[in-house]
Protein backbone atom coordinates (compact mmCIF):
# COMPACT_ATOMS: atom_id res chain seq x y z
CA UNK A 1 53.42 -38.04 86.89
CA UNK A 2 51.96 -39.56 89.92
CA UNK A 3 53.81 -40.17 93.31
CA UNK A 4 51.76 -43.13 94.25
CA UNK A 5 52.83 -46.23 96.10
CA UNK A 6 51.23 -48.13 93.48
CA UNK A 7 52.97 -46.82 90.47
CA UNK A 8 56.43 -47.58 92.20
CA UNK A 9 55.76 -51.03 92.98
CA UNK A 10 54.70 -51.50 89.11
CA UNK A 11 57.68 -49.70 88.03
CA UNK A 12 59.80 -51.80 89.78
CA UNK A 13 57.83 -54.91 88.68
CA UNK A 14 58.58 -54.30 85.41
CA UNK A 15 62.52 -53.62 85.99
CA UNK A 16 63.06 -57.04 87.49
CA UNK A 17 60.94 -58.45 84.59
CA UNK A 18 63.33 -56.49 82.18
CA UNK A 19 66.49 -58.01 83.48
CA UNK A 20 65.49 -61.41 83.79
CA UNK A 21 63.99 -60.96 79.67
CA UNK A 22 67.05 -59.38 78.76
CA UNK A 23 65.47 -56.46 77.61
CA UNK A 24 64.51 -57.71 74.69
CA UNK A 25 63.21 -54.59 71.89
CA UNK A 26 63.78 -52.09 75.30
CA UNK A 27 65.91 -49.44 75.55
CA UNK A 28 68.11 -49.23 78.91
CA UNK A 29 67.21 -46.94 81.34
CA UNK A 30 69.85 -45.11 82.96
CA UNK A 31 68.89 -45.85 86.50
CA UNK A 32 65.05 -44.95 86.75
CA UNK A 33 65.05 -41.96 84.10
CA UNK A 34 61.81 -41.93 82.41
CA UNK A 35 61.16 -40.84 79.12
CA UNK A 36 57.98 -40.24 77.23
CA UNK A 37 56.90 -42.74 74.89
CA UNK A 38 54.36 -42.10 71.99
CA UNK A 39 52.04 -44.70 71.01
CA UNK A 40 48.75 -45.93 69.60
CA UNK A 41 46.83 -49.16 71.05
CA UNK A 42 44.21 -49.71 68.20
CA UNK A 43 44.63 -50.37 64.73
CA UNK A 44 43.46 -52.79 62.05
CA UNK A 45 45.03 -54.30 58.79
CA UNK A 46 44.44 -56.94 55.98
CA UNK A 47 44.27 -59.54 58.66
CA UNK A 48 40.51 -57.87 59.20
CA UNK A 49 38.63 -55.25 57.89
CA UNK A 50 41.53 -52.90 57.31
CA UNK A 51 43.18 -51.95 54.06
CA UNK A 52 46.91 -52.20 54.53
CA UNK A 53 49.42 -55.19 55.12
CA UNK A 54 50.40 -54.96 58.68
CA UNK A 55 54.36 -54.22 57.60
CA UNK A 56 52.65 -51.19 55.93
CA UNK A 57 50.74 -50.29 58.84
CA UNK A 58 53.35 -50.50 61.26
CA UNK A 59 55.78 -48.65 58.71
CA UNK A 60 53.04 -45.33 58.91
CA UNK A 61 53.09 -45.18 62.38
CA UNK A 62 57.38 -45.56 62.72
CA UNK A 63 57.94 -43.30 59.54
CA UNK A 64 55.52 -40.96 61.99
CA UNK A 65 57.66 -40.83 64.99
CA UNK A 66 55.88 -43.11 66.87
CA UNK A 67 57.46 -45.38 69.74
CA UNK A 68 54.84 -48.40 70.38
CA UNK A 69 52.07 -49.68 67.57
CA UNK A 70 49.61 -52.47 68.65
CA UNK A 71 47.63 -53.79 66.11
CA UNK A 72 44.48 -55.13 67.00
CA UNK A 73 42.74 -56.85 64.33
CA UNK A 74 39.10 -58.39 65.08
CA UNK A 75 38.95 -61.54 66.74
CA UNK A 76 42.41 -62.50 65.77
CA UNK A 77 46.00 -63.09 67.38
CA UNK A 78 47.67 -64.67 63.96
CA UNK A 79 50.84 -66.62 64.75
CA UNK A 80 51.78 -67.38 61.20
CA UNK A 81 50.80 -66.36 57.65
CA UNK A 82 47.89 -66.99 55.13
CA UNK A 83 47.35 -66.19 51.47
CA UNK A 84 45.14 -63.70 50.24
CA UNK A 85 44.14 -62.53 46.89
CA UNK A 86 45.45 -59.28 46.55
CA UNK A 87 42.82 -58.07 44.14
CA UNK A 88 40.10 -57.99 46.19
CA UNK A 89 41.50 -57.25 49.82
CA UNK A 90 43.23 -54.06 49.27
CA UNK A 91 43.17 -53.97 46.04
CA UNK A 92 46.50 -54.11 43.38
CA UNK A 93 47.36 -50.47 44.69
CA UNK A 94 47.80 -51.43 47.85
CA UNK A 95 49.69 -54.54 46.93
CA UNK A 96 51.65 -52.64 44.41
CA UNK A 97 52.76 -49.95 47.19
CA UNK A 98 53.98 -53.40 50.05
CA UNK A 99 56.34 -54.79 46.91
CA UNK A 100 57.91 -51.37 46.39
CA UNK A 101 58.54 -50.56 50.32
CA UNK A 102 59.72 -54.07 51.00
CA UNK A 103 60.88 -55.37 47.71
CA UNK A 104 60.24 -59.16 46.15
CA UNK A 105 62.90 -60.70 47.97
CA UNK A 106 60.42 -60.05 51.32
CA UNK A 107 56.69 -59.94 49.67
CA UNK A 108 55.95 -63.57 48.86
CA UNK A 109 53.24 -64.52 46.60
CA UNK A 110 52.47 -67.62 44.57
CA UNK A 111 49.85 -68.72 41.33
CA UNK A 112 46.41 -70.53 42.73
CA UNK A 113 45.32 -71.40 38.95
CA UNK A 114 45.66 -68.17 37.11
CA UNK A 115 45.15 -65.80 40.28
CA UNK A 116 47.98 -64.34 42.13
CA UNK A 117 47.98 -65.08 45.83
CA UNK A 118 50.23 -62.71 48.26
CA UNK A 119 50.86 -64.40 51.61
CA UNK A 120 49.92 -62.10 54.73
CA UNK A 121 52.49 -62.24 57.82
CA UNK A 122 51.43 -62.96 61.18
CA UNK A 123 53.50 -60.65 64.06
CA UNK A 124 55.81 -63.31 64.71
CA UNK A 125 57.31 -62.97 60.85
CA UNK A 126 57.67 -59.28 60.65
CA UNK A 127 58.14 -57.54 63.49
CA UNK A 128 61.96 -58.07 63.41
CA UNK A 129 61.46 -56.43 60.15
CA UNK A 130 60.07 -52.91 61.93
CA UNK A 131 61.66 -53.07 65.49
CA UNK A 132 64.45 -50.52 66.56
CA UNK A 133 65.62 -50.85 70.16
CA UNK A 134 64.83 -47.67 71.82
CA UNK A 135 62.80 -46.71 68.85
CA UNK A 136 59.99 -48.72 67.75
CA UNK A 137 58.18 -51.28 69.48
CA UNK A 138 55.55 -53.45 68.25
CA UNK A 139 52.99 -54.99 71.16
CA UNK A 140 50.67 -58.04 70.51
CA UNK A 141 46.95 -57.28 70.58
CA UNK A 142 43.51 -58.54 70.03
CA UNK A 143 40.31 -56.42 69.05
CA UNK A 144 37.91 -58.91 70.85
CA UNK A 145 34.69 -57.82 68.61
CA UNK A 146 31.36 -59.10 70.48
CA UNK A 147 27.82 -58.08 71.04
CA UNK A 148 24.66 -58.26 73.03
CA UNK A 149 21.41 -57.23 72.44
CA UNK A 150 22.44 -56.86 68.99
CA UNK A 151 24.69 -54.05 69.77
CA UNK A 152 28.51 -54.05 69.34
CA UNK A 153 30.22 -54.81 72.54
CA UNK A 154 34.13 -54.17 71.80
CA UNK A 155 37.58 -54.57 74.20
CA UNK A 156 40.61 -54.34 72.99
CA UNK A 157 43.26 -57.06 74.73
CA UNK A 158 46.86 -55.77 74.53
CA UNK A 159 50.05 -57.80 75.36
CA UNK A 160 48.16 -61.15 74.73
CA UNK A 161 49.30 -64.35 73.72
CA UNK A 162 46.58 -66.39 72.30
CA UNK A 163 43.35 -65.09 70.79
CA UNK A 164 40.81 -64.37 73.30
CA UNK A 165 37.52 -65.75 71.89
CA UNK A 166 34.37 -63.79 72.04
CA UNK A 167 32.34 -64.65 75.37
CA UNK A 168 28.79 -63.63 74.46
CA UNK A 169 26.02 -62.32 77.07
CA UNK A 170 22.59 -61.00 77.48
CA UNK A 171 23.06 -57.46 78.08
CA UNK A 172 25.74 -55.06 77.40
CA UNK A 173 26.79 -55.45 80.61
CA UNK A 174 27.36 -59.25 81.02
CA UNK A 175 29.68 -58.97 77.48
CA UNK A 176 31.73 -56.41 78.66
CA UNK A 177 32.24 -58.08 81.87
CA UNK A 178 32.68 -61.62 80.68
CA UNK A 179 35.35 -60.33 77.82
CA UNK A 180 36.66 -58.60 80.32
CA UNK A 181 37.06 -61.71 82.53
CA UNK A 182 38.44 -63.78 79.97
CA UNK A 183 41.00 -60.78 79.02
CA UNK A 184 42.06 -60.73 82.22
CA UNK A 185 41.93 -64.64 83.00
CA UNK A 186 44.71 -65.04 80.25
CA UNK A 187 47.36 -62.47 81.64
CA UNK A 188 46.79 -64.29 84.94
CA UNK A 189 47.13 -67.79 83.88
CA UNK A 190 50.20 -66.73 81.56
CA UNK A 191 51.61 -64.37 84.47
CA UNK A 192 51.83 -61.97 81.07
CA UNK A 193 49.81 -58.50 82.08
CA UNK A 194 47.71 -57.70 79.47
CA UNK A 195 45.38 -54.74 79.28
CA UNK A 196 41.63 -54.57 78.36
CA UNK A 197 39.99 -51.36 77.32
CA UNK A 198 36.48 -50.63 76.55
CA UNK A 199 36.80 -49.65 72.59
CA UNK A 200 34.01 -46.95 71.47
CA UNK A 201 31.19 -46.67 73.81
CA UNK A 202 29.34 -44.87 71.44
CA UNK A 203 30.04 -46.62 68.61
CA UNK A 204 27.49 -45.57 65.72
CA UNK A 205 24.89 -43.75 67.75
CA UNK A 206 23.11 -42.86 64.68
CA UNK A 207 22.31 -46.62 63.37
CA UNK A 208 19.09 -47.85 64.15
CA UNK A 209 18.50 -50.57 66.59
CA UNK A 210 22.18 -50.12 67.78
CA UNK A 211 22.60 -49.29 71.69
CA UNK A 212 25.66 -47.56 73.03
CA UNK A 213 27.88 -48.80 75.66
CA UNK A 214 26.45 -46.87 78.65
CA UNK A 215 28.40 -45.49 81.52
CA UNK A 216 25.75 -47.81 84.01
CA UNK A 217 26.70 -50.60 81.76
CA UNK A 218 30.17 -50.52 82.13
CA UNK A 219 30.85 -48.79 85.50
CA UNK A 220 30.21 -52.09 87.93
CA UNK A 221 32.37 -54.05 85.20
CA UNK A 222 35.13 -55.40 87.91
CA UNK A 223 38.78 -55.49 86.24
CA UNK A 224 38.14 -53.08 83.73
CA UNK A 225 40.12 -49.99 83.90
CA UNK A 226 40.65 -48.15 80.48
CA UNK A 227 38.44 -46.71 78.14
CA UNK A 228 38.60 -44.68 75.55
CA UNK A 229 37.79 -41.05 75.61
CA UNK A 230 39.02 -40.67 72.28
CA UNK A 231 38.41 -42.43 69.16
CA UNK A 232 39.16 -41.57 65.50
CA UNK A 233 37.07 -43.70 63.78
CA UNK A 234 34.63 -41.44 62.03
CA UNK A 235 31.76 -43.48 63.09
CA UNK A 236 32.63 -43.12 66.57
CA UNK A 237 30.28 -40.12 68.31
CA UNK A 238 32.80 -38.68 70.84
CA UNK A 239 31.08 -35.56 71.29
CA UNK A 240 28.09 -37.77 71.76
CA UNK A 241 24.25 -35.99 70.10
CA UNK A 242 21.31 -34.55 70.54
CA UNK A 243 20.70 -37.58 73.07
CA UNK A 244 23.83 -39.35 73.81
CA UNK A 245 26.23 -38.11 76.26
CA UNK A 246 29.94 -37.32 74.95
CA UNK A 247 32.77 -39.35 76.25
CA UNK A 248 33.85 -36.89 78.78
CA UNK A 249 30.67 -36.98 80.80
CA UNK A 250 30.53 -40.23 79.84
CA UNK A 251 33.79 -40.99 81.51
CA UNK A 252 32.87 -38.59 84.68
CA UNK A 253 29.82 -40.46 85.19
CA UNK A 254 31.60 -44.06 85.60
CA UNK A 255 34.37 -41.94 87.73
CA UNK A 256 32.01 -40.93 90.40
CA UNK A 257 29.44 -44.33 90.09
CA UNK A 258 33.01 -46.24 90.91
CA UNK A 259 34.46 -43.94 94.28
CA UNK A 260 31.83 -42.39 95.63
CA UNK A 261 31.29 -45.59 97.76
CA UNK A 262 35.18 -46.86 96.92
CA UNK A 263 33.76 -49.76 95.34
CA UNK A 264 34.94 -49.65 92.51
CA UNK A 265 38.62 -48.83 90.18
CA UNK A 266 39.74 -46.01 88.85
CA UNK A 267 39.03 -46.11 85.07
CA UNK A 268 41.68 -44.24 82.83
CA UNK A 269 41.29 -42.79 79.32
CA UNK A 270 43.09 -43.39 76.07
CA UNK A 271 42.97 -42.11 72.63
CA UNK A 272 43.12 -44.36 69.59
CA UNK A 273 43.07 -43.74 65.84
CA UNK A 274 40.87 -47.30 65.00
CA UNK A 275 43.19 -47.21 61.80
CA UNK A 276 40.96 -48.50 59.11
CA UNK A 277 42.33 -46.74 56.15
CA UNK A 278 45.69 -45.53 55.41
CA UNK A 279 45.39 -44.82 51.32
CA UNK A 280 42.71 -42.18 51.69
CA UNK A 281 43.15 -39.58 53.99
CA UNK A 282 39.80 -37.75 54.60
CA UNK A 283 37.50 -36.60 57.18
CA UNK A 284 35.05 -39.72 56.72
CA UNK A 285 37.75 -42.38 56.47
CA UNK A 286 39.38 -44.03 59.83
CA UNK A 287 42.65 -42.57 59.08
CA UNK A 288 45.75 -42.84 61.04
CA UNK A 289 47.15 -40.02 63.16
CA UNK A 290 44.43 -38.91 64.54
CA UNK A 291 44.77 -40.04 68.70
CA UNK A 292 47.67 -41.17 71.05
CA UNK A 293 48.87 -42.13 74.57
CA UNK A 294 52.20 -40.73 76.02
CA UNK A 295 53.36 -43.26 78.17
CA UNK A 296 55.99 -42.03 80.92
CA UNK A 297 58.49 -45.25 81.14
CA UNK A 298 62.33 -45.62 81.92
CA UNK A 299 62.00 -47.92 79.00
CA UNK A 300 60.59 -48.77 75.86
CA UNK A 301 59.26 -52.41 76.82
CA UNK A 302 55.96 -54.09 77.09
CA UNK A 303 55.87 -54.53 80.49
CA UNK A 304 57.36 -51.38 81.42
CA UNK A 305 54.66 -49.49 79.28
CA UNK A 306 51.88 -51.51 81.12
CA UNK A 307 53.13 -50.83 84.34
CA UNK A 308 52.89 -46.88 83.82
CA UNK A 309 49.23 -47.17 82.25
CA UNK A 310 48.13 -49.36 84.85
CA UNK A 311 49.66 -46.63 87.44
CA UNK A 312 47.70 -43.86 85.57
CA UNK A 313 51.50 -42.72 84.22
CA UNK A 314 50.39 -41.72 80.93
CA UNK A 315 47.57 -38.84 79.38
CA UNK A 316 46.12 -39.53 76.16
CA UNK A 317 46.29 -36.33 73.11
CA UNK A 318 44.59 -35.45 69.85
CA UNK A 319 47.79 -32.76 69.07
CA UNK A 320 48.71 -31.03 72.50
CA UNK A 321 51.78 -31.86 73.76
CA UNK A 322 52.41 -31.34 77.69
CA UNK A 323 56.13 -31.14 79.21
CA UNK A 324 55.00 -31.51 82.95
CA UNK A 325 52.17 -33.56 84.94
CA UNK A 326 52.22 -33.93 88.41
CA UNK A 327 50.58 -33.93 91.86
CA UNK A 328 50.61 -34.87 95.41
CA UNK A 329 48.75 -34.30 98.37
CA UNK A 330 48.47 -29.77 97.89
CA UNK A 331 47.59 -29.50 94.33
CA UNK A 332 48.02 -30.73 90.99
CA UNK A 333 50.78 -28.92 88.21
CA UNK A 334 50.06 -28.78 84.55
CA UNK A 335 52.06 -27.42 81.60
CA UNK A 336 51.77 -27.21 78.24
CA UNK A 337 54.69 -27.77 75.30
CA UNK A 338 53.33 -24.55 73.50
CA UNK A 339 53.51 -23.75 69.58
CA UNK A 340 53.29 -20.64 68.28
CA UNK A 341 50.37 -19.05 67.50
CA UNK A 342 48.08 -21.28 69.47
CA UNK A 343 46.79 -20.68 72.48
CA UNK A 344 45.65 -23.03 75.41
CA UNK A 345 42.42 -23.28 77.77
CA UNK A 346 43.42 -26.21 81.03
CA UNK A 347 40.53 -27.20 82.83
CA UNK A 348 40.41 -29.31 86.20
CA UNK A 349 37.44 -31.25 85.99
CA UNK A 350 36.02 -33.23 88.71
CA UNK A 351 33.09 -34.21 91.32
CA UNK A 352 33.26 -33.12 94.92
CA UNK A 353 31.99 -34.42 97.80
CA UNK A 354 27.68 -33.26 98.52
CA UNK A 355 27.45 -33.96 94.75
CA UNK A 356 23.57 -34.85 93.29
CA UNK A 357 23.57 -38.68 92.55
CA UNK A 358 20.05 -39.04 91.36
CA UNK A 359 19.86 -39.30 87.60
CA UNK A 360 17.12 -39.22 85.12
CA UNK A 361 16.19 -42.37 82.66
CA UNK A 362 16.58 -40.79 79.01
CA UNK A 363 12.69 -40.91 76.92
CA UNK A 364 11.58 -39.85 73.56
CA UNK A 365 8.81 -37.22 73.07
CA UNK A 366 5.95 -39.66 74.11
CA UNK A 367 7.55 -40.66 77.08
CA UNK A 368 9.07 -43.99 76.27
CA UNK A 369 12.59 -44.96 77.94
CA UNK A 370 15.49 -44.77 75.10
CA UNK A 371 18.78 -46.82 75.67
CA UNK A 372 21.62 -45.00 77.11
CA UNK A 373 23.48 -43.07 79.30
CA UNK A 374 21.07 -41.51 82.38
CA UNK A 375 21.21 -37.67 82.90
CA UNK A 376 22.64 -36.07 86.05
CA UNK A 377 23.23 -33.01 87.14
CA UNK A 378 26.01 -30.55 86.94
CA UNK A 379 27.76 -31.20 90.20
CA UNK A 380 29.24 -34.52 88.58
CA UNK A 381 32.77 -33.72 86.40
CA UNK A 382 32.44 -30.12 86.87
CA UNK A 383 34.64 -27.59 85.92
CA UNK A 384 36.36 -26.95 89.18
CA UNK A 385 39.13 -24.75 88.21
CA UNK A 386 40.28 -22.87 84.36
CA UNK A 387 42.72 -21.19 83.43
CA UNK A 388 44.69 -19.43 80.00
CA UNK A 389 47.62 -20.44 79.18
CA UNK A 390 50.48 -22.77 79.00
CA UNK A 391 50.79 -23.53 82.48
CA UNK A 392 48.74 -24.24 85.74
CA UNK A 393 48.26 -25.07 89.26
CA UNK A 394 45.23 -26.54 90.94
CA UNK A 395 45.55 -26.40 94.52
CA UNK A 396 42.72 -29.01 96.47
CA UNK A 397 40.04 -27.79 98.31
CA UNK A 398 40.06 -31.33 100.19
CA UNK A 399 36.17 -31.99 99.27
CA UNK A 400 37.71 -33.44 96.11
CA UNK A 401 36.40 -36.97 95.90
CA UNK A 402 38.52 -36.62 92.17
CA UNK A 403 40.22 -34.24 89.61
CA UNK A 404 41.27 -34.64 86.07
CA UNK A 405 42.65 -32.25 83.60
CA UNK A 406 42.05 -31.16 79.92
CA UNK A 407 44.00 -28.98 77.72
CA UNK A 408 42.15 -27.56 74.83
CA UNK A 409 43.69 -25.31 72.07
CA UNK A 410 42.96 -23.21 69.70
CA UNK A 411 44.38 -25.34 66.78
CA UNK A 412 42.40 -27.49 64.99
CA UNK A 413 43.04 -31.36 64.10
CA UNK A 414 44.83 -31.95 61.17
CA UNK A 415 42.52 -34.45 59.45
CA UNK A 416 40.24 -34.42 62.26
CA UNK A 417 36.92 -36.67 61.77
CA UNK A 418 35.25 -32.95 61.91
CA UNK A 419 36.50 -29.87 60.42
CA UNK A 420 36.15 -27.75 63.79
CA UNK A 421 38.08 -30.80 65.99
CA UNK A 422 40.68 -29.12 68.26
CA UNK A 423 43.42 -30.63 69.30
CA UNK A 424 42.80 -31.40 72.88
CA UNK A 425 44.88 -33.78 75.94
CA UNK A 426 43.66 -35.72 78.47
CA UNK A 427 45.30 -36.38 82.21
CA UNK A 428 44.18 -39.09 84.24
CA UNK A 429 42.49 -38.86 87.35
CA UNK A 430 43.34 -37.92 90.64
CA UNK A 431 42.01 -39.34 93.63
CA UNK A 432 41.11 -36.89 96.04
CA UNK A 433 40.62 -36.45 99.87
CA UNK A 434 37.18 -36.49 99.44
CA UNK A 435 36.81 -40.13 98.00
């Protein structure tokens, strides 16, 4: 996707880690051919508040032609089993549906006095169970579920090795940072990378007395470098409301507050599903399916996947499929794997140098200051360039302090959290001369 010095030296990173793990669950590149690799980074089972066994969860997402599952249960990295009752996590359908896929001789279960226990596996027991080299990976993770100011305050950690306990703090701001400290603390003590994404910034908008995750809290976060634009939980306000800001500006607002001055990261975008449910598929359930990340890799590895998301290698989809992203220093290419019938908008969205940075503190009808994301004018993420079709070219100006592109078509989500969802794609951004 990206020629960048960066994204080479990661690359190769992870190919001398390969070798010396034997490349263990990977397939082998041939030479440095890369590949896209289809994946979700957020999903929840028994072992929280989902509905499913994890074998069953992970089974969806295979049976589905996906490449890379994490599943990120809250506040837990499980390392071997416990017993539940199946009756009342789940329920007996649900337990009924794990004995038929995987049969007696795999579901274990016992008699605690005249109720039926079913043990739960912990990653380490079943993922030699689901994993195909070259086909299916499954990747450790972590939902680490905290809050502040009695507000949710959620990071996912993937490619951990311990549970990474919740660190508390005053404001929004000090949780995300200090989670995102101890995420990152771990991956460098165990010399393991591990990743650490802001989950659903605007998580529940509508509850009362709940605060969103602002783009001023989290842009000065150091070390933090995903979020996601992108969530299918049906709680989850994407689009944003009547007050909130949706997740693009949202995202296009941290952009600019982090290299304007070049104090800051880059932050990329993913899209999750925040699997909840997986008997009832419906528009108000947090269904599976729903949001991805295609990860461009020579192989099909947990480091190798890290290294292209933490080079930006990756864009993150709701349906649209692209066969080509790329850039260097003239212009940035775009194009689109079409399907018939559907058409495509591509949009290059960005900020440019002389852009307004004042911003106006959001109030209520008397006045009064309301909790969230400030208001700024249009010159920050603007629609620089558009164009119809399945293919195009954005050629920089050279005011460009950055550029990102979005595909949306004219096909609508199947199962989307709203009946009018299209399916949409995100590219991550491009630094510009302007920065």
């Amino acid at each position: 996707m990206r020629n960048s010095l960066l994204y080479r030296v990661l690359r190769l990173i992870g190919l001398i880690i390969f070798a010396a793990c034997g490349l263990t669950y990977a397939q082998e590149p041939s030479g440095n051919e890369l590949r896209w690799w289809k994946g979700n980074l957020h999903s929840h089972t028994l072992w929280s508040d989902g509905d499913d066994y994890p074998e069953m969860a992970a089974s969806w997402y295979k049976d589905h032609g996906y490449h890379f599952l994490s599943i990120t249960d809250h506040n837990i990295c499980a390392v071997e089993g416990k017993w539940i009752d199946p009756g009342k996590k789940g329920g007996m359908a649900a337990y009924e549906k794990y004995a038929q896929r995987f049969g007696q001789d795999w579901v274990q279960t016992r008699e605690e006095g005249a109720n039926l226990q079913v043990k739960l596996r912990a990653l380490p027991e079943f993922r030699g169970r689901l994993e195909e080299p070259g086909r299916f990976l499954l990747i450790a993770g972590e939902e680490v579920s905290d809050s502040a100011l009695d507000s949710p305050v959620h990071l996912n950690a993937i490619y951990l090795q311990a549970v990474v306990p919740p660190q508390g703090g005053s404001t929004i701001f000090e949780a995300i940072q200090k989670n995102t400290n101890a995420i990152v603390e771990q991956g460098r003590s165990t010399g393991q990378p591990i990743l650490a994404t802001l989950n659903h910034p605007n998580f529940f908008l509508a509850r009362a007395g709940w605060l969103p995750n602002t783009a001023e809290d989290a842009a000065p976060v150091a070390g933090l470098k995903f979020v996601e634009v992108f969530n299918g939980h049906p709680g989850v306000f994407n689009t944003g409301n009547g007050t909130h800001v949706d997740m693009d500006r949202w995202w296009d607002i941290v952009l600019i507050q982090r290299l304007a001055e070049k104090k800051g990261e880059i932050l990329y975008a993913v899209a999750t599903d925040d699997t909840h449910n997986y008997h009832e598929l419906a528009p108000g359930r947090a269904n599976p399916g729903r949001g991805w990340i295609m990860v461009h890799s020579p192989a099909l590895q947990a480091e190798s996947l890290i290294a292209a998301l933490e080079a930006g290698d990756f864009y993150a989809s709701t349906g649209v499929t692209l066969e080509k992203i790329e850039s260097d220093e003239k212009e940035i290419r775009v194009a689109v794997a079409p399907e018939a019938g559907v058409t495509y908008k591509i949009q290059f969205i960005g900020t440019r140098r002389g852009f307004n940075p004042q911003s106006t503190p959001l109030t209520d009808s008397e006045g009064k200051a309301i909790p969230g994301t400030c208001r700024y004018d249009g010159s920050i993420g603007a629609v620089l360039a558009e164009a119809e079709g399945t293919s195009a070219v954005y050629p920089f100006a050279g005011d460009e302090i950055y550029v990102r592109a979005k595909v949306i078509s004219s096909k609508k989500q199947a199962n989307g959290v709203h009946a009018d969802d299209l399916e949409c794609a995100w590219c991550q951004p491009v630094v510009g001369k302007g920065q």
